[in-house]
N, C-alpha and C. Protein backbone atom coordinates (compact mmCIF):
# COMPACT_ATOMS: atom_id res chain seq x y z
N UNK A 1 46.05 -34.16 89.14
CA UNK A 1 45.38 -34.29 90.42
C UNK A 1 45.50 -32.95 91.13
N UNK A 2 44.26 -32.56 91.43
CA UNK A 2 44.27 -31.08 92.08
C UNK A 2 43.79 -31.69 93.98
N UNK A 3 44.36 -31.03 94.69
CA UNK A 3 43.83 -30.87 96.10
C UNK A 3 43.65 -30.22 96.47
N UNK A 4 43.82 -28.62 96.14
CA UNK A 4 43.47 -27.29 96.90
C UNK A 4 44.70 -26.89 97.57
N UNK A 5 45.80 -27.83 97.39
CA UNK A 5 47.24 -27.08 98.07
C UNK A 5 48.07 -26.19 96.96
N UNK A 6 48.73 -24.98 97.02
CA UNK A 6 49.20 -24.59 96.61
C UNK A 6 50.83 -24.64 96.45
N UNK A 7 51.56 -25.30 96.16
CA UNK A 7 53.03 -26.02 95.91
C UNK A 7 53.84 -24.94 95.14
N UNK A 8 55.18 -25.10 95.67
CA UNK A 8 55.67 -24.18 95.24
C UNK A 8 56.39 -24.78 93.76
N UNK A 9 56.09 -24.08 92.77
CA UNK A 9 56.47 -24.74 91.25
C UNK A 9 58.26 -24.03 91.30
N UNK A 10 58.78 -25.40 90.53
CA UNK A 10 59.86 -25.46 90.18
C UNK A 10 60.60 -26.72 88.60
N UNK A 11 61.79 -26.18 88.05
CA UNK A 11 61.80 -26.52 86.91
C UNK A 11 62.78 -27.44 87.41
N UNK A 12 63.00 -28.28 85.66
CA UNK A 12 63.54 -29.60 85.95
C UNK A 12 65.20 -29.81 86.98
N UNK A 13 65.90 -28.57 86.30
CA UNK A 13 67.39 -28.25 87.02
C UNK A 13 66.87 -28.07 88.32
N UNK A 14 65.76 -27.60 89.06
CA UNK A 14 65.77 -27.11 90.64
C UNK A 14 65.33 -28.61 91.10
N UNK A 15 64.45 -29.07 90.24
CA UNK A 15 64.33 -30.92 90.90
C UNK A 15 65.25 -31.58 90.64
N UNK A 16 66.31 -31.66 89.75
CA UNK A 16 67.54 -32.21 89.68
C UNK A 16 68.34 -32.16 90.49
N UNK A 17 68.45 -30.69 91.01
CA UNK A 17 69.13 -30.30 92.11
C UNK A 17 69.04 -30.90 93.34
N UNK A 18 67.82 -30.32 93.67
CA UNK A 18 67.18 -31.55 94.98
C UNK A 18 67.71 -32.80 94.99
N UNK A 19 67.24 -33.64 94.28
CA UNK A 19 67.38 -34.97 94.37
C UNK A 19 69.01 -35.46 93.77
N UNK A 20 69.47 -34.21 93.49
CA UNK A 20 70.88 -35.12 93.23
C UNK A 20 71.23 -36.12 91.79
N UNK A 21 70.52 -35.24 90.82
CA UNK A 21 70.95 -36.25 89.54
C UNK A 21 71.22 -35.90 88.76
N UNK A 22 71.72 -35.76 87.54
CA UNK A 22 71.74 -34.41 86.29
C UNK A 22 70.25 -34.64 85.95
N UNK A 23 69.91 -33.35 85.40
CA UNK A 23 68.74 -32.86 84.87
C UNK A 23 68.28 -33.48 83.80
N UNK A 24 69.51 -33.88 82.61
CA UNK A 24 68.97 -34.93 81.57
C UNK A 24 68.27 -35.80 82.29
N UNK A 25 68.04 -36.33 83.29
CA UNK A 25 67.24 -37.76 83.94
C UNK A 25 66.17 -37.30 83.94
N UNK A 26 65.87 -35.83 84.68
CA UNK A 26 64.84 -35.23 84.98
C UNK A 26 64.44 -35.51 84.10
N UNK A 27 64.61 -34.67 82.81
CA UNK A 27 64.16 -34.60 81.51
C UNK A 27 63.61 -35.99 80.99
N UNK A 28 64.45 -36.93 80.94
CA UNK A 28 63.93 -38.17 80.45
C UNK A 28 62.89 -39.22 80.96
N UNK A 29 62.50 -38.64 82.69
CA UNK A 29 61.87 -39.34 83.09
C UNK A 29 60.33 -38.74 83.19
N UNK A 30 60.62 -37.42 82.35
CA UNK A 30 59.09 -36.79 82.26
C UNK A 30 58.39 -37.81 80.13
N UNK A 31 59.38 -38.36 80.01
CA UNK A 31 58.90 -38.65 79.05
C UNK A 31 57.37 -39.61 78.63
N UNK A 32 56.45 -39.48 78.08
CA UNK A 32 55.39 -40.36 77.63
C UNK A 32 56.02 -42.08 78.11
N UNK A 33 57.16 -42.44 77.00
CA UNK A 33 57.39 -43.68 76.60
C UNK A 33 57.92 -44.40 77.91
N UNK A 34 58.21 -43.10 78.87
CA UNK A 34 58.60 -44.07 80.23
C UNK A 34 57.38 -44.54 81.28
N UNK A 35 57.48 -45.91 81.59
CA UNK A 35 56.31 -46.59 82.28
C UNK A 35 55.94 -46.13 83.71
N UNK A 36 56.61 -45.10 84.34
CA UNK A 36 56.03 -43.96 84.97
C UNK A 36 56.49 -42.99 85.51
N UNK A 37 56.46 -41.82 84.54
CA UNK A 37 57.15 -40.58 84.39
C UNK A 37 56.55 -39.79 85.52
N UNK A 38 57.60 -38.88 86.10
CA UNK A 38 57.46 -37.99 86.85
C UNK A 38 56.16 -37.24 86.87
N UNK A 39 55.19 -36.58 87.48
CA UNK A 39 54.30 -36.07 87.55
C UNK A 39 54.59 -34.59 87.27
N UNK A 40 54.83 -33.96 86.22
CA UNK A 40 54.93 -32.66 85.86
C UNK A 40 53.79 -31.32 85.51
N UNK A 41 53.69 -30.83 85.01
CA UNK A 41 52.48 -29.87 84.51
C UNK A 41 53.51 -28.86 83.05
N UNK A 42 52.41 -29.01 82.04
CA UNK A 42 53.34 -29.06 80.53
C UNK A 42 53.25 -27.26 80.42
N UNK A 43 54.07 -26.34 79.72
CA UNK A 43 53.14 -25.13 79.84
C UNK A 43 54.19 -25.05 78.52
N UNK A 44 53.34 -25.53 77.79
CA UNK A 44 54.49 -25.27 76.35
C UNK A 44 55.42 -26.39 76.08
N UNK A 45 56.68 -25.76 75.53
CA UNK A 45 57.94 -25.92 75.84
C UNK A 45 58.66 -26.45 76.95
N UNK A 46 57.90 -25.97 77.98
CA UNK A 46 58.41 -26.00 79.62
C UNK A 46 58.17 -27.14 80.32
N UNK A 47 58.03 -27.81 80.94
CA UNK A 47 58.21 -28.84 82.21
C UNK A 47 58.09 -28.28 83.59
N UNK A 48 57.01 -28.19 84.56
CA UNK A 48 57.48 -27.74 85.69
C UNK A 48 56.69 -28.74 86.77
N UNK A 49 57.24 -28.62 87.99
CA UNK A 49 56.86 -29.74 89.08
C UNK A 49 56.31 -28.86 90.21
N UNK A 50 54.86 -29.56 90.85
CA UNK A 50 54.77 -28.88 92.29
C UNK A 50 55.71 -29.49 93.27
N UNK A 51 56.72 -29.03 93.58
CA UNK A 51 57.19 -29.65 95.03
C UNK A 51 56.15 -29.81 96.32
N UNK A 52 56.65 -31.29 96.85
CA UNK A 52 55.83 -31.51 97.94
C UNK A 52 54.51 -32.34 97.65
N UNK A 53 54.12 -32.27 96.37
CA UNK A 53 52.63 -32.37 96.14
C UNK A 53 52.30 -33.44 96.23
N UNK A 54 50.97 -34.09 96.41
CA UNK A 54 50.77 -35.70 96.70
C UNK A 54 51.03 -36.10 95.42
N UNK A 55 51.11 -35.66 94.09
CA UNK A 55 51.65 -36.65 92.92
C UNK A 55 53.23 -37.29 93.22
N UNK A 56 54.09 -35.85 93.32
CA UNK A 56 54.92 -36.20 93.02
C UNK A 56 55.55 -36.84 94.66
N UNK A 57 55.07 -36.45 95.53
CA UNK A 57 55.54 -37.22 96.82
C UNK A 57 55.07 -39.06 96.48
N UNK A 58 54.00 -39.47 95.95
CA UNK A 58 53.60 -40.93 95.49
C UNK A 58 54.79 -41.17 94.60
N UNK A 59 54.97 -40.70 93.53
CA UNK A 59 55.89 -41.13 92.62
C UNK A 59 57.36 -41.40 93.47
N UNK A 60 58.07 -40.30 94.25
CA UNK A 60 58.95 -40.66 95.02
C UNK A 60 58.91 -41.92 95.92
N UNK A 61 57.76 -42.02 96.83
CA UNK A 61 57.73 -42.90 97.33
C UNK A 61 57.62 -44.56 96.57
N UNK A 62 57.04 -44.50 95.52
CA UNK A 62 56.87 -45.92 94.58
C UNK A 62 58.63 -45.95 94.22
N UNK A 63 59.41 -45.43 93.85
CA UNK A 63 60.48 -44.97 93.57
C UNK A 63 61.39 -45.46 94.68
N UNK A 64 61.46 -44.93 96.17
CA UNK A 64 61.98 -45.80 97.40
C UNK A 64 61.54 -47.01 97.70
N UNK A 65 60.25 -47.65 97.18
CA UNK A 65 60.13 -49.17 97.56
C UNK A 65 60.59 -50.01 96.74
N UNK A 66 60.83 -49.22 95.96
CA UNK A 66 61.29 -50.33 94.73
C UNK A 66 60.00 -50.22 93.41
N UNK A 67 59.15 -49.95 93.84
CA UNK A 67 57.52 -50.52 93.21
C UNK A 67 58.05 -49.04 91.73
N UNK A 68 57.30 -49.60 90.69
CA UNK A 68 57.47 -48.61 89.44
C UNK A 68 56.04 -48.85 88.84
């Protein structure tokens, strides 16, 4: 999902950080097989997140209501 905002990109340890969890979670919750993985952007090898962005602010918020 694109909006025209520009977010500042950061990797799974700096969103781990934030939110307070080890990074393996990070990691595991970007996975396919999970029923709804973090909103990331793939660049390879890599994993990275827009902070702030309406994906991943929805996903947080489904995440605080309980809703998955």
């Amino acid at each position: 999902m694109t909006d025209g905002m520009v977010y500042e990109v950061i990797d799974g340890p700096e969103l781990a950080r934030r939110w307070g969890v080890p990074a393996t979670w990070i990691r595991h919750q970007t996975q396919r097989e999970v029923k709804d993985p973090i909103p990331s952007v793939s660049l390879g090898r890599y994993r990275r997140f827009e902070w702030a962005s309406r994906a991943l602010s929805a996903w947080w918020a489904r995440r605080r209501s309980g809703k998955k």
